[in-house]
N, C-alpha and C. Protein backbone atom coordinates (compact mmCIF):
# COMPACT_ATOMS: atom_id res chain seq x y z
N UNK A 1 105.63 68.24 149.05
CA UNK A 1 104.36 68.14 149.77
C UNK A 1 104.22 66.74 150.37
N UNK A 2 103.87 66.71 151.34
CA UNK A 2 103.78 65.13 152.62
C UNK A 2 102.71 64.60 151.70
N UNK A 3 102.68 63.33 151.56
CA UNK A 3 101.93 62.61 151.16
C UNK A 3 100.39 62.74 152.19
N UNK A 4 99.30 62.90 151.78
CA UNK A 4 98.30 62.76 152.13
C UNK A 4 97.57 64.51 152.73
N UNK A 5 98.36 65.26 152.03
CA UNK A 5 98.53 66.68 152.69
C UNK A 5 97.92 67.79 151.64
N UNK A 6 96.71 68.31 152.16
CA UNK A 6 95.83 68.82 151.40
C UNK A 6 95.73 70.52 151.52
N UNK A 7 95.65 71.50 150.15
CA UNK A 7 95.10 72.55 150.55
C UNK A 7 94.13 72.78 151.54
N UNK A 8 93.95 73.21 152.28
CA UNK A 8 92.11 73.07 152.97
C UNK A 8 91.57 74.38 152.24
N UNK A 9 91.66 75.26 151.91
CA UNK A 9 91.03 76.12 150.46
C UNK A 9 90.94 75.81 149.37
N UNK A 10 91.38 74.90 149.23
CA UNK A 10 91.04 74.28 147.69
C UNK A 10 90.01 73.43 147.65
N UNK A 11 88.91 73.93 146.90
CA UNK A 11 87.73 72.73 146.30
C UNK A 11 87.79 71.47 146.55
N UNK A 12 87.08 70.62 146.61
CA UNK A 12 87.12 69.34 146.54
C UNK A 12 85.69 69.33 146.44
N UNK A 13 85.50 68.89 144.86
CA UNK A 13 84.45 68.26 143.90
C UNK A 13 83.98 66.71 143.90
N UNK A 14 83.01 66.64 144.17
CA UNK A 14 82.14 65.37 144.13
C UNK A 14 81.70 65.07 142.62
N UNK A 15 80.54 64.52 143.26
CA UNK A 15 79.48 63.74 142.01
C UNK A 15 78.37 63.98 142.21
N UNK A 16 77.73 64.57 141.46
CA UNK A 16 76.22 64.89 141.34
C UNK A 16 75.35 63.56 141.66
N UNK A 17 74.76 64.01 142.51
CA UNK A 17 73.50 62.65 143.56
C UNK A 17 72.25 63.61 143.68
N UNK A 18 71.23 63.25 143.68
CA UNK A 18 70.24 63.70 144.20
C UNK A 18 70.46 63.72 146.06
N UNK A 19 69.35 64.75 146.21
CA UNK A 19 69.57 65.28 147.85
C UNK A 19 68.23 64.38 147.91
N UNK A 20 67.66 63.11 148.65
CA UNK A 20 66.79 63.12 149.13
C UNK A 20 65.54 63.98 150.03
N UNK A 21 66.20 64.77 150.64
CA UNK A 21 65.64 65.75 151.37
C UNK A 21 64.93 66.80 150.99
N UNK A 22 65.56 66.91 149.74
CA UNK A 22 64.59 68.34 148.73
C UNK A 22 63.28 68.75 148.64
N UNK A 23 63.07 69.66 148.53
CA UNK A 23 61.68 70.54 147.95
C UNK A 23 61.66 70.97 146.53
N UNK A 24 62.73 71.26 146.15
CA UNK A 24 62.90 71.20 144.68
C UNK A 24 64.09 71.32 144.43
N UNK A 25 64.49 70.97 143.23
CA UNK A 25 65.67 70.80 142.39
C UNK A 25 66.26 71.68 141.33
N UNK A 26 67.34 72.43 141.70
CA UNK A 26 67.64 73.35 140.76
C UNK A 26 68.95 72.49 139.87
N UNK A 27 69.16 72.19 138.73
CA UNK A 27 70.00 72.05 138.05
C UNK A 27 70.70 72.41 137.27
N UNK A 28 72.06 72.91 137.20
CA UNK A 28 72.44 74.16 136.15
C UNK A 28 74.25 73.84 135.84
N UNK A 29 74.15 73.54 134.57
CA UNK A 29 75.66 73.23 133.90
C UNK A 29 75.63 73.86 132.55
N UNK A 30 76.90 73.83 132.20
CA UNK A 30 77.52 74.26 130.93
C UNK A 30 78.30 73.24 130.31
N UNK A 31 78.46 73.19 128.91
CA UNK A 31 79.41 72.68 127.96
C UNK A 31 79.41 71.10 128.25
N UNK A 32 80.76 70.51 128.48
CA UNK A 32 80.63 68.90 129.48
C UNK A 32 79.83 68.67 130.50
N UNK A 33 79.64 69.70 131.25
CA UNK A 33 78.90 69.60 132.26
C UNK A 33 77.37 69.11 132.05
N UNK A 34 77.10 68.91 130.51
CA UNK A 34 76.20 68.18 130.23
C UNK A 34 75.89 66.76 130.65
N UNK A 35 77.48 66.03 130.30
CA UNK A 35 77.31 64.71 130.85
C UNK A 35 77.24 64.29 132.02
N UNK A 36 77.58 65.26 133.21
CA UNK A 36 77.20 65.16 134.19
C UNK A 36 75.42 65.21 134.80
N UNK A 37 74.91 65.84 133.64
CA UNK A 37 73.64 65.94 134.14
C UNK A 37 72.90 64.75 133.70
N UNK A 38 73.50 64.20 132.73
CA UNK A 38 72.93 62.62 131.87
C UNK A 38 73.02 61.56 133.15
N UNK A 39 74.06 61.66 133.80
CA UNK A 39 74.41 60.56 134.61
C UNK A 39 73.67 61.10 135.83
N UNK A 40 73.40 62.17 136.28
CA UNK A 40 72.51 62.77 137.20
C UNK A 40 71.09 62.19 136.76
N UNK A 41 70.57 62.39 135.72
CA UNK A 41 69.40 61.54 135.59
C UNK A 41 69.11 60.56 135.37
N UNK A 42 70.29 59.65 135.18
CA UNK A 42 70.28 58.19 134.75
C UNK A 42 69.84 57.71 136.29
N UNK A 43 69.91 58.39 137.35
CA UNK A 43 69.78 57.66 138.84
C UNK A 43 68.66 57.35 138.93
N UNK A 44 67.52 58.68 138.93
CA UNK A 44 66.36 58.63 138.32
C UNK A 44 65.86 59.66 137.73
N UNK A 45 64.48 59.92 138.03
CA UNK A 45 64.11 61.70 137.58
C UNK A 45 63.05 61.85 139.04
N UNK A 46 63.67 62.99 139.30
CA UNK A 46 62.70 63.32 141.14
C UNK A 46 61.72 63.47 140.79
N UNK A 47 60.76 63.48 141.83
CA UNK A 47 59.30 63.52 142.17
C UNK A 47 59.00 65.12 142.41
N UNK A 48 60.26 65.40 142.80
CA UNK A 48 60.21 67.54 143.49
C UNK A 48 59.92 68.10 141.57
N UNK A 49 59.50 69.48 142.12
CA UNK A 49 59.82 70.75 141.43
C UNK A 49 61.07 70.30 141.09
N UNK A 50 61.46 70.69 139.47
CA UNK A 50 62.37 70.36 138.82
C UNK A 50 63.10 71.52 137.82
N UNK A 51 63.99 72.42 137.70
CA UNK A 51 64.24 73.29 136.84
C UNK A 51 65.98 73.08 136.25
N UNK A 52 65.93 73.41 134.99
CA UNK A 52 67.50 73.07 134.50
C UNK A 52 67.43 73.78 134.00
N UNK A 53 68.74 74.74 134.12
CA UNK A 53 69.32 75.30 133.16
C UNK A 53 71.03 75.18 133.02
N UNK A 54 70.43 75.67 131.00
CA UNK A 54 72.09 74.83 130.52
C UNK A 54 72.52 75.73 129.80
N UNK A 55 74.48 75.82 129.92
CA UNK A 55 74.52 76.75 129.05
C UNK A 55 75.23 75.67 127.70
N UNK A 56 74.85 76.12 126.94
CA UNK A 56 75.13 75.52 125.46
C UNK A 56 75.81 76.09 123.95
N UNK A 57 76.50 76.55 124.46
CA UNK A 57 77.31 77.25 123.45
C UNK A 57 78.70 76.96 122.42
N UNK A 58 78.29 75.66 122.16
CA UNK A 58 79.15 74.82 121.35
C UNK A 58 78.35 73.67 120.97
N UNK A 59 78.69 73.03 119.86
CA UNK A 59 78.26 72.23 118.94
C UNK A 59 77.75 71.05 119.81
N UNK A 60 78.64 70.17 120.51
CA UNK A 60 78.80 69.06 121.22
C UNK A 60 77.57 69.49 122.89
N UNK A 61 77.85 71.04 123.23
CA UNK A 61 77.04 71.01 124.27
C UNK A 61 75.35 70.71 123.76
N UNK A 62 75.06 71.12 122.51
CA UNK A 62 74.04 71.10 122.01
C UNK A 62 73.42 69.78 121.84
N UNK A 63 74.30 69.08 121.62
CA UNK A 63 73.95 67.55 121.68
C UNK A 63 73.25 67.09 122.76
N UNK A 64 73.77 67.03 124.21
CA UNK A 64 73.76 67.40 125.70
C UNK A 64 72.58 67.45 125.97
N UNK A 65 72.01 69.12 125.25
CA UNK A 65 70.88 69.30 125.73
C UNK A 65 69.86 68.81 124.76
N UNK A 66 69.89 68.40 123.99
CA UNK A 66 69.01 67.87 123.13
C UNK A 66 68.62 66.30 123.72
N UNK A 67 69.47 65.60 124.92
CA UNK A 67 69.36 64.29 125.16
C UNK A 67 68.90 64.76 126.48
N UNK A 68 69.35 65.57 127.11
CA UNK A 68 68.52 66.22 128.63
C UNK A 68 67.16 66.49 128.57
N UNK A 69 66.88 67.27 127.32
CA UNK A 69 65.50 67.64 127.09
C UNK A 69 64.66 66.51 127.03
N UNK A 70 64.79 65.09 126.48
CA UNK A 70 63.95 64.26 126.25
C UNK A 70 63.97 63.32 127.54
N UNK A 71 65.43 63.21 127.83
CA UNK A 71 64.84 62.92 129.17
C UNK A 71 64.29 63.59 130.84
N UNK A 72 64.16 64.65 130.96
CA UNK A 72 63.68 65.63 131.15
C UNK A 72 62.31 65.55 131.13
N UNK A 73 61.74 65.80 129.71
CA UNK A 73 60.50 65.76 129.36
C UNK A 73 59.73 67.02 129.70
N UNK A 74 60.49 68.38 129.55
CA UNK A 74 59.44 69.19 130.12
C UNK A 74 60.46 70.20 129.49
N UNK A 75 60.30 71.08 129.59
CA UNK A 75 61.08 72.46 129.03
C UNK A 75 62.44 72.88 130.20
N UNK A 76 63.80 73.26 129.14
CA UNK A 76 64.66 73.35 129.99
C UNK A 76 65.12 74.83 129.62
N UNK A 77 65.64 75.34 130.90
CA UNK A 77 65.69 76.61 129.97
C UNK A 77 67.48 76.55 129.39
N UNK A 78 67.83 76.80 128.24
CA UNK A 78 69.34 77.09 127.71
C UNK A 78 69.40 78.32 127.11
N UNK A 79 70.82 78.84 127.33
CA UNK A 79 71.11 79.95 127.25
C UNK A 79 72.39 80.01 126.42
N UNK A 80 73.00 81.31 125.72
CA UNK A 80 73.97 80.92 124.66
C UNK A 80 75.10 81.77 125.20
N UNK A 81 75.46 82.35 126.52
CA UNK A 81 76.39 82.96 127.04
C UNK A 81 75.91 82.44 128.64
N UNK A 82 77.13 82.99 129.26
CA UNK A 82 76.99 82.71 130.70
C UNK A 82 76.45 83.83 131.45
N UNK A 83 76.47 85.11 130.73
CA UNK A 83 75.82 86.05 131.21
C UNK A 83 74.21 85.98 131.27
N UNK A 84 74.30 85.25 130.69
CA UNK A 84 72.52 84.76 130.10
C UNK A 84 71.86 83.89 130.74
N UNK A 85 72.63 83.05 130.76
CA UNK A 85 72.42 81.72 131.92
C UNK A 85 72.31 82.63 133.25
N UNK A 86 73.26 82.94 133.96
CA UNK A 86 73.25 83.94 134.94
C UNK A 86 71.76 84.80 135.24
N UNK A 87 71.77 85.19 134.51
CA UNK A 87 70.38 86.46 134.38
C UNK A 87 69.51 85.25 134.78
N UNK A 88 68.90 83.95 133.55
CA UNK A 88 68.22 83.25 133.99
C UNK A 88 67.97 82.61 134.60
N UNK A 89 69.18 81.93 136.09
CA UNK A 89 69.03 81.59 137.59
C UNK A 89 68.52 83.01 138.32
N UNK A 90 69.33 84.39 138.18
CA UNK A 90 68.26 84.86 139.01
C UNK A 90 66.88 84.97 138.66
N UNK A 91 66.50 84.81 137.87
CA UNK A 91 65.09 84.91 137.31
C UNK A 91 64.58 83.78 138.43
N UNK A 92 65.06 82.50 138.07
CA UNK A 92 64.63 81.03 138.82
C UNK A 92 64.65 81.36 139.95
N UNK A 93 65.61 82.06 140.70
CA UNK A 93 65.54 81.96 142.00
C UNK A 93 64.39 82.68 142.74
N UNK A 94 63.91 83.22 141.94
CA UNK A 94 62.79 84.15 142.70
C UNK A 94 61.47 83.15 142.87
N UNK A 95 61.72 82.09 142.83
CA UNK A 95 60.33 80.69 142.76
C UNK A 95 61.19 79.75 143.24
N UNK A 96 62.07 80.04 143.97
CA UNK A 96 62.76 78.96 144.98
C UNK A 96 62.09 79.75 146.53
N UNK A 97 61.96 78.17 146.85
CA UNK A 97 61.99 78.25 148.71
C UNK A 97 62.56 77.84 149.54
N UNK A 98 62.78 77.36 150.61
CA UNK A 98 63.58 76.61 151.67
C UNK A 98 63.44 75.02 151.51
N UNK A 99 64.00 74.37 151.28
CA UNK A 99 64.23 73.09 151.17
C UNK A 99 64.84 72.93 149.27
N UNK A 100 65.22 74.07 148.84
CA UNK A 100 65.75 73.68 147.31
C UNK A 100 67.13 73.78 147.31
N UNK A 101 67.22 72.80 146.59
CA UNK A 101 68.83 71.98 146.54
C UNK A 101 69.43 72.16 144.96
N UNK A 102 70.59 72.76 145.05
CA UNK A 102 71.53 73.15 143.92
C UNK A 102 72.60 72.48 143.26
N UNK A 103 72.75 72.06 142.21
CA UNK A 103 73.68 70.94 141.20
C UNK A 103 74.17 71.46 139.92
N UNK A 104 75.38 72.05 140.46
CA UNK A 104 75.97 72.41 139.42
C UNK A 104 77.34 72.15 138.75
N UNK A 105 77.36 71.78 137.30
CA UNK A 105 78.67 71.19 136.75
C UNK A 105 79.19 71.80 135.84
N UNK A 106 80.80 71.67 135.35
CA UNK A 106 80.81 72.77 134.35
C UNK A 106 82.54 73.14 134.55
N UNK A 107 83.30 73.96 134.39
CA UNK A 107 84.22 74.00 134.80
C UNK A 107 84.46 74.94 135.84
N UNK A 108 85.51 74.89 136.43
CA UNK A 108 85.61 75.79 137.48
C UNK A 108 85.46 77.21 137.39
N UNK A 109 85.96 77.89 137.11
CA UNK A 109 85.02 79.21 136.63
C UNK A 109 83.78 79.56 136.76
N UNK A 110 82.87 78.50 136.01
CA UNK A 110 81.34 78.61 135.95
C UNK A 110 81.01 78.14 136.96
N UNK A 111 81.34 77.14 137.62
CA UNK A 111 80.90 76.87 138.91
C UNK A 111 81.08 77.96 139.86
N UNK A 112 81.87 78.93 140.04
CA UNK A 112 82.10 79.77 140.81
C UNK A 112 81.18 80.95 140.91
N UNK A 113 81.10 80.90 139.37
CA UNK A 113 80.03 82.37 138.73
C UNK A 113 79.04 82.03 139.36
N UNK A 114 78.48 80.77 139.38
CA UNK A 114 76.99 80.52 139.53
C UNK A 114 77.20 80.06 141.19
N UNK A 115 78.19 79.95 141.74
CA UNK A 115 78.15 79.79 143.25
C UNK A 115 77.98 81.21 143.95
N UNK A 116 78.73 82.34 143.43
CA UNK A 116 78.68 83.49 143.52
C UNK A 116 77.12 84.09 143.75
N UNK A 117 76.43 83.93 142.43
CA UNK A 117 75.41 84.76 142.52
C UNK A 117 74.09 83.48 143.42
N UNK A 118 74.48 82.59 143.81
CA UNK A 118 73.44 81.85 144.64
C UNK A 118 74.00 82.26 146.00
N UNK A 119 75.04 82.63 146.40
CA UNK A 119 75.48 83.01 147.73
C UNK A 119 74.77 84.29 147.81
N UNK A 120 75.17 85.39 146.73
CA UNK A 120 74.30 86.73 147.04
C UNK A 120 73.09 87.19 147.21
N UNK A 121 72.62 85.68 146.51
CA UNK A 121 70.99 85.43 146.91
C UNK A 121 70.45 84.81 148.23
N UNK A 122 71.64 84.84 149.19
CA UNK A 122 71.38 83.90 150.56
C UNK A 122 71.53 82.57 150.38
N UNK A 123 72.05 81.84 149.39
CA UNK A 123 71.95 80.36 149.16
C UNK A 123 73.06 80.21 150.18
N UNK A 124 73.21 78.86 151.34
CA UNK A 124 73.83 77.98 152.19
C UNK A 124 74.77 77.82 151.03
N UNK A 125 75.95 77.66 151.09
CA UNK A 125 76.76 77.15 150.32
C UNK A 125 76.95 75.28 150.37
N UNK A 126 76.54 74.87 151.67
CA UNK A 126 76.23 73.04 151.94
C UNK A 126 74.72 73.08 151.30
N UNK A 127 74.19 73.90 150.67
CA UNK A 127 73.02 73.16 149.48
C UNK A 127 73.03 73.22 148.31
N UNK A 128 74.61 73.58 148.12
CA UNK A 128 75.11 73.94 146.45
C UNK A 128 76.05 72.69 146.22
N UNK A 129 75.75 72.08 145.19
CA UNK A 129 76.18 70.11 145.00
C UNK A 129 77.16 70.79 143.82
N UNK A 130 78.02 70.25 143.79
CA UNK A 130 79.57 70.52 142.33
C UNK A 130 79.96 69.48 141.93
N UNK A 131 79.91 69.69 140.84
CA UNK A 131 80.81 68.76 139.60
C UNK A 131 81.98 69.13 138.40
N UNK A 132 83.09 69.06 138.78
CA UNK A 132 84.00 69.32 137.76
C UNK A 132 83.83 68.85 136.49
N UNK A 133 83.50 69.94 135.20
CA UNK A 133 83.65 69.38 134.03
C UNK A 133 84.78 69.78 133.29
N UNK A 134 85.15 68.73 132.10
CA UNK A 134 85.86 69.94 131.19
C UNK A 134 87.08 70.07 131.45
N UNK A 135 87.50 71.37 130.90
CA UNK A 135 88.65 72.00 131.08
C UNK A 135 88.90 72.12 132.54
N UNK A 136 90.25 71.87 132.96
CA UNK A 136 90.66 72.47 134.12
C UNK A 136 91.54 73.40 134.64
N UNK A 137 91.76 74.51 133.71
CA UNK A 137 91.43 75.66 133.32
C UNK A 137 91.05 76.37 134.56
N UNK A 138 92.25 77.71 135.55
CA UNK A 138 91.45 78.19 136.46
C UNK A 138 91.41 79.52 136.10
N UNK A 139 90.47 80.11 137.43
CA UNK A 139 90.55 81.55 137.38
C UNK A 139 91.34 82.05 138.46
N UNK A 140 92.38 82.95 138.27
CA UNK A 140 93.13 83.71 138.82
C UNK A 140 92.73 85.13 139.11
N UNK A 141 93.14 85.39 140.56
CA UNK A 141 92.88 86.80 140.65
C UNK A 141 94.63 87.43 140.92
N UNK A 142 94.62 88.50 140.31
CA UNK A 142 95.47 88.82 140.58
C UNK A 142 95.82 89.79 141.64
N UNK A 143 96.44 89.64 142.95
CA UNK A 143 96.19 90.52 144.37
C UNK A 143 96.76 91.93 143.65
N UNK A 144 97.85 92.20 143.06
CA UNK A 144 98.29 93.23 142.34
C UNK A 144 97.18 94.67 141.90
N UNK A 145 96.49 93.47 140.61
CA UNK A 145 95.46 95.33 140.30
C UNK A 145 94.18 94.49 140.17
N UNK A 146 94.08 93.70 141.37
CA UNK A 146 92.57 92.96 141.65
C UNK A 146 91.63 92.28 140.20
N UNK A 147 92.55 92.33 138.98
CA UNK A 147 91.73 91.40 137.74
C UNK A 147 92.13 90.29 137.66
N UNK A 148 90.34 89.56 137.43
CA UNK A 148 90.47 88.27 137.51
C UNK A 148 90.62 87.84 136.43
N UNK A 149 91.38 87.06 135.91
CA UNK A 149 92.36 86.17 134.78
C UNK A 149 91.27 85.02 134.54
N UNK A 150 90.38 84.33 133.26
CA UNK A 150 89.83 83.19 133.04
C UNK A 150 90.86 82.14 132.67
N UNK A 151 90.38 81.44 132.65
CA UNK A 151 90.65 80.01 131.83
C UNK A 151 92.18 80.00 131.84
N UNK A 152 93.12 79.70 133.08
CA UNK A 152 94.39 80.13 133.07
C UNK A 152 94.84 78.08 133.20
N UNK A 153 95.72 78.30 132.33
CA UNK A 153 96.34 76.62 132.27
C UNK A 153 97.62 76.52 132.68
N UNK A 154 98.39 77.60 132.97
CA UNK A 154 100.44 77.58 133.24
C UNK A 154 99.98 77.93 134.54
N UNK A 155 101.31 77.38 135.40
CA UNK A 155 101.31 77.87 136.63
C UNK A 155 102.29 79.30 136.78
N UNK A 156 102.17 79.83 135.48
CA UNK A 156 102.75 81.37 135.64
C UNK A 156 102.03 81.56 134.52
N UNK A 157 101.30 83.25 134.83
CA UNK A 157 100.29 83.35 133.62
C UNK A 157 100.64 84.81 134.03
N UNK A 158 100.89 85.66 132.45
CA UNK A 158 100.61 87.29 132.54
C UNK A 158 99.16 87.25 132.85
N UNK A 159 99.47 88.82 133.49
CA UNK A 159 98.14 89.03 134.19
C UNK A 159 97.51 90.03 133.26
N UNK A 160 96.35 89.90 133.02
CA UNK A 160 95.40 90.42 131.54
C UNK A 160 95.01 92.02 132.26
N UNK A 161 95.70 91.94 133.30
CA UNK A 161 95.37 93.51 134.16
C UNK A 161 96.82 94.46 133.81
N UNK A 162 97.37 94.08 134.82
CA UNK A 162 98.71 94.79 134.98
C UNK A 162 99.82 94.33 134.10
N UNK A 163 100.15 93.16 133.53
CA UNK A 163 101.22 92.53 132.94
C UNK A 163 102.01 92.04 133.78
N UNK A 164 101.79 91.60 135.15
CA UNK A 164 102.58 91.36 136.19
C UNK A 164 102.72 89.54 135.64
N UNK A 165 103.64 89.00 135.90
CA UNK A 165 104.27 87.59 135.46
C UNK A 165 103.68 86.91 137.04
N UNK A 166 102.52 86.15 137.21
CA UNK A 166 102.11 85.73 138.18
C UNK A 166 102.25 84.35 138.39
N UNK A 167 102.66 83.77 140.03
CA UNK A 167 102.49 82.77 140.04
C UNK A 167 101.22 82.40 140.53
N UNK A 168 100.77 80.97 139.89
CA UNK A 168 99.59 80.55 140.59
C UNK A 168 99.05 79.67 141.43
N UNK A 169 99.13 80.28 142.89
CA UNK A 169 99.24 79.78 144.00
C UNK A 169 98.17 78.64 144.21
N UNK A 170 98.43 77.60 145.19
CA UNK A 170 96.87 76.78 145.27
C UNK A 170 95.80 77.15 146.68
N UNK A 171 95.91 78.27 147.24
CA UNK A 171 95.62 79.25 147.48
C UNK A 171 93.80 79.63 147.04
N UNK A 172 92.75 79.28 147.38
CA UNK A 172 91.59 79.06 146.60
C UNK A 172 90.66 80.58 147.58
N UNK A 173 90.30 81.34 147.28
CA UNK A 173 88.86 81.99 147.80
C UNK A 173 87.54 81.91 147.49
N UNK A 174 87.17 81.59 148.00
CA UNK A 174 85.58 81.05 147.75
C UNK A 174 84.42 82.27 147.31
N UNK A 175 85.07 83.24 148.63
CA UNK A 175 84.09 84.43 148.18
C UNK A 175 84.92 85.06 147.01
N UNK A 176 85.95 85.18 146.15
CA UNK A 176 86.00 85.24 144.62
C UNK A 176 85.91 84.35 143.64
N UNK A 177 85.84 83.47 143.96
CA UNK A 177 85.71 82.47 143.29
C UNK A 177 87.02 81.85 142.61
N UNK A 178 87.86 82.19 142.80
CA UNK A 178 89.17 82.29 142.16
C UNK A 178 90.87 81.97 142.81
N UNK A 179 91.79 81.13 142.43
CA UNK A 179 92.88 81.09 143.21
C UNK A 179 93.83 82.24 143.22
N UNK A 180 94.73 82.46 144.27
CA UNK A 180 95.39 84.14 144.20
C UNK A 180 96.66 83.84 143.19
N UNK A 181 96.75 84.97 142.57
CA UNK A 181 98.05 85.08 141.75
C UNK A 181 99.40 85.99 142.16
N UNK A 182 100.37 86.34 142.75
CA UNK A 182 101.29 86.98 142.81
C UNK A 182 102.38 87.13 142.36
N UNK A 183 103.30 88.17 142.11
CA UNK A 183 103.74 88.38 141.08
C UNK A 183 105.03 87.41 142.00
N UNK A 184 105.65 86.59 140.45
CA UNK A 184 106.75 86.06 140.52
C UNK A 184 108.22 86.53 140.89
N UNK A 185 108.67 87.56 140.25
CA UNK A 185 109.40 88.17 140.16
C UNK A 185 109.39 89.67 141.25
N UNK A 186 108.90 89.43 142.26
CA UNK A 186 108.84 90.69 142.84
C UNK A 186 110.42 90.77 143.78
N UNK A 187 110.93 89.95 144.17
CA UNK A 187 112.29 89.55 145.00
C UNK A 187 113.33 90.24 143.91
N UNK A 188 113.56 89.79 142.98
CA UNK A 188 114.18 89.49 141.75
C UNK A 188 114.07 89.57 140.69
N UNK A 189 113.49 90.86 139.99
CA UNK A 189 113.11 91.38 138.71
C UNK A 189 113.76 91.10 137.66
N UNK A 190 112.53 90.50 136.92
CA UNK A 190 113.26 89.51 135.86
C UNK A 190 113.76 88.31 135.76
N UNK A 191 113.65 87.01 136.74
CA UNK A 191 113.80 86.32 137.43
C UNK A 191 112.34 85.49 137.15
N UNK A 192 112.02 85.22 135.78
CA UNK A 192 110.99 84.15 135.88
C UNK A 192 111.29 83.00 135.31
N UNK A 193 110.73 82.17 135.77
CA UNK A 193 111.04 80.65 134.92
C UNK A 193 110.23 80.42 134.50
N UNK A 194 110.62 79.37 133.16
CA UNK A 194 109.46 79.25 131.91
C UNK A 194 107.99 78.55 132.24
N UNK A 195 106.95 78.72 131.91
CA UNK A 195 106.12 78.26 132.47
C UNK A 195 105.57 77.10 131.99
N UNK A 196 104.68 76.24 132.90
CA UNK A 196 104.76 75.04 132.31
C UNK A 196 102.80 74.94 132.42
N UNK A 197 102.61 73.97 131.56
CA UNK A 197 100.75 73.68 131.57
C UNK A 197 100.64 72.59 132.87
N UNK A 198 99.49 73.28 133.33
CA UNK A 198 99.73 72.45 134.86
C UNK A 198 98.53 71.96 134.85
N UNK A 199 97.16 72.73 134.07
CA UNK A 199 95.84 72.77 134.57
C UNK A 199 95.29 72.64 132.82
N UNK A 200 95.68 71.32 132.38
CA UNK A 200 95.04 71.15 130.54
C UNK A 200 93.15 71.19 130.32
């Protein structure tokens, strides 16, 4: 690869800033993605409509939100699955209006989940703010029998669908949220090489 030579489908993650421009503020992370929201409020705390939600489903995330909440100062909503969290942005979104701005951190996966269902809700995708937390850990789809693979760390991962030996391309879709996987061995059956951790 040429030095300076970029996927243009592949993500590229910032840093959580406040949008000056806002009407209100939606905030929503998981797990590490806690500390992103610490340093999100260390800037200041806005003057807008303010809503967070966190998912917290580990010991250490709990910590997180227990230091968000106080600085915060107002009720946040947390949730103990991502399905849950999920449910409770669409809930939020139904008391959003035009000028609300979206910040979300967490790992890639969850960022996607929750980019997903703010797109299906009409959300601009340039008013959705990202922060990589965590694991980096992707999700794979597999073009084969269309299942999407979580938390994939080798750049060859069986596919939790078909058993197809996939490679994992850098190759990114936005509207799945997920990078494509194809099978390795399709030239040359049987023909895989050992796989290595690419994404710890």
């Amino acid at each position: 690869m040429e030095k300076g030579y970029s996927i243009k489908s592949k993500p590229i993650y910032g840093t959580l800033v406040w949008q000056e421009h806002a009407m209100h503020h939606v905030v929503i992370a998981e797990g590490e993605g806690g500390k992103a929201l610490l340093k999100l409020f260390q800037q200041k705390l806005p003057r807008e409509p303010l809503s967070v939600l966190y998912l917290a489903a580990d010991p250490q995330a709990e910590k997180y939100a227990v230091t968000v909440q106080k600085v915060v100062n107002e009720p946040i909503s947390l949730s103990d699955s991502q399905a849950e969290l999920l449910e409770a942005l669409k809930t939020t979104l139904d008391s959003c209006y035009m000028g609300t701005q979206f910040y979300v951190a967490g790992t890639e996966g969850f960022i996607w989940s929750v980019a997903g269902v703010l797109r299906e809700a009409g959300v601009d995708d340039k008013n959705v703010f990202k922060e990589l937390c965590g694991s980096l850990g992707r999700r794979l789809y597999c073009v084969h029998c269309k299942t999407t693979n979580e938390d994939v760390h080798h750049n060859i991962h069986v596919c939790t669908g078909c058993g197809r030996h996939l490679i994992v391309r850098e190759h990114f879709s936005r509207l799945m949220g997920a990078y494509m996987g194809f099978m390795i061995d399709a030239e040359v059956p049987g023909d895989i090489p050992a796989a290595e951790e690419i994404y710890p």
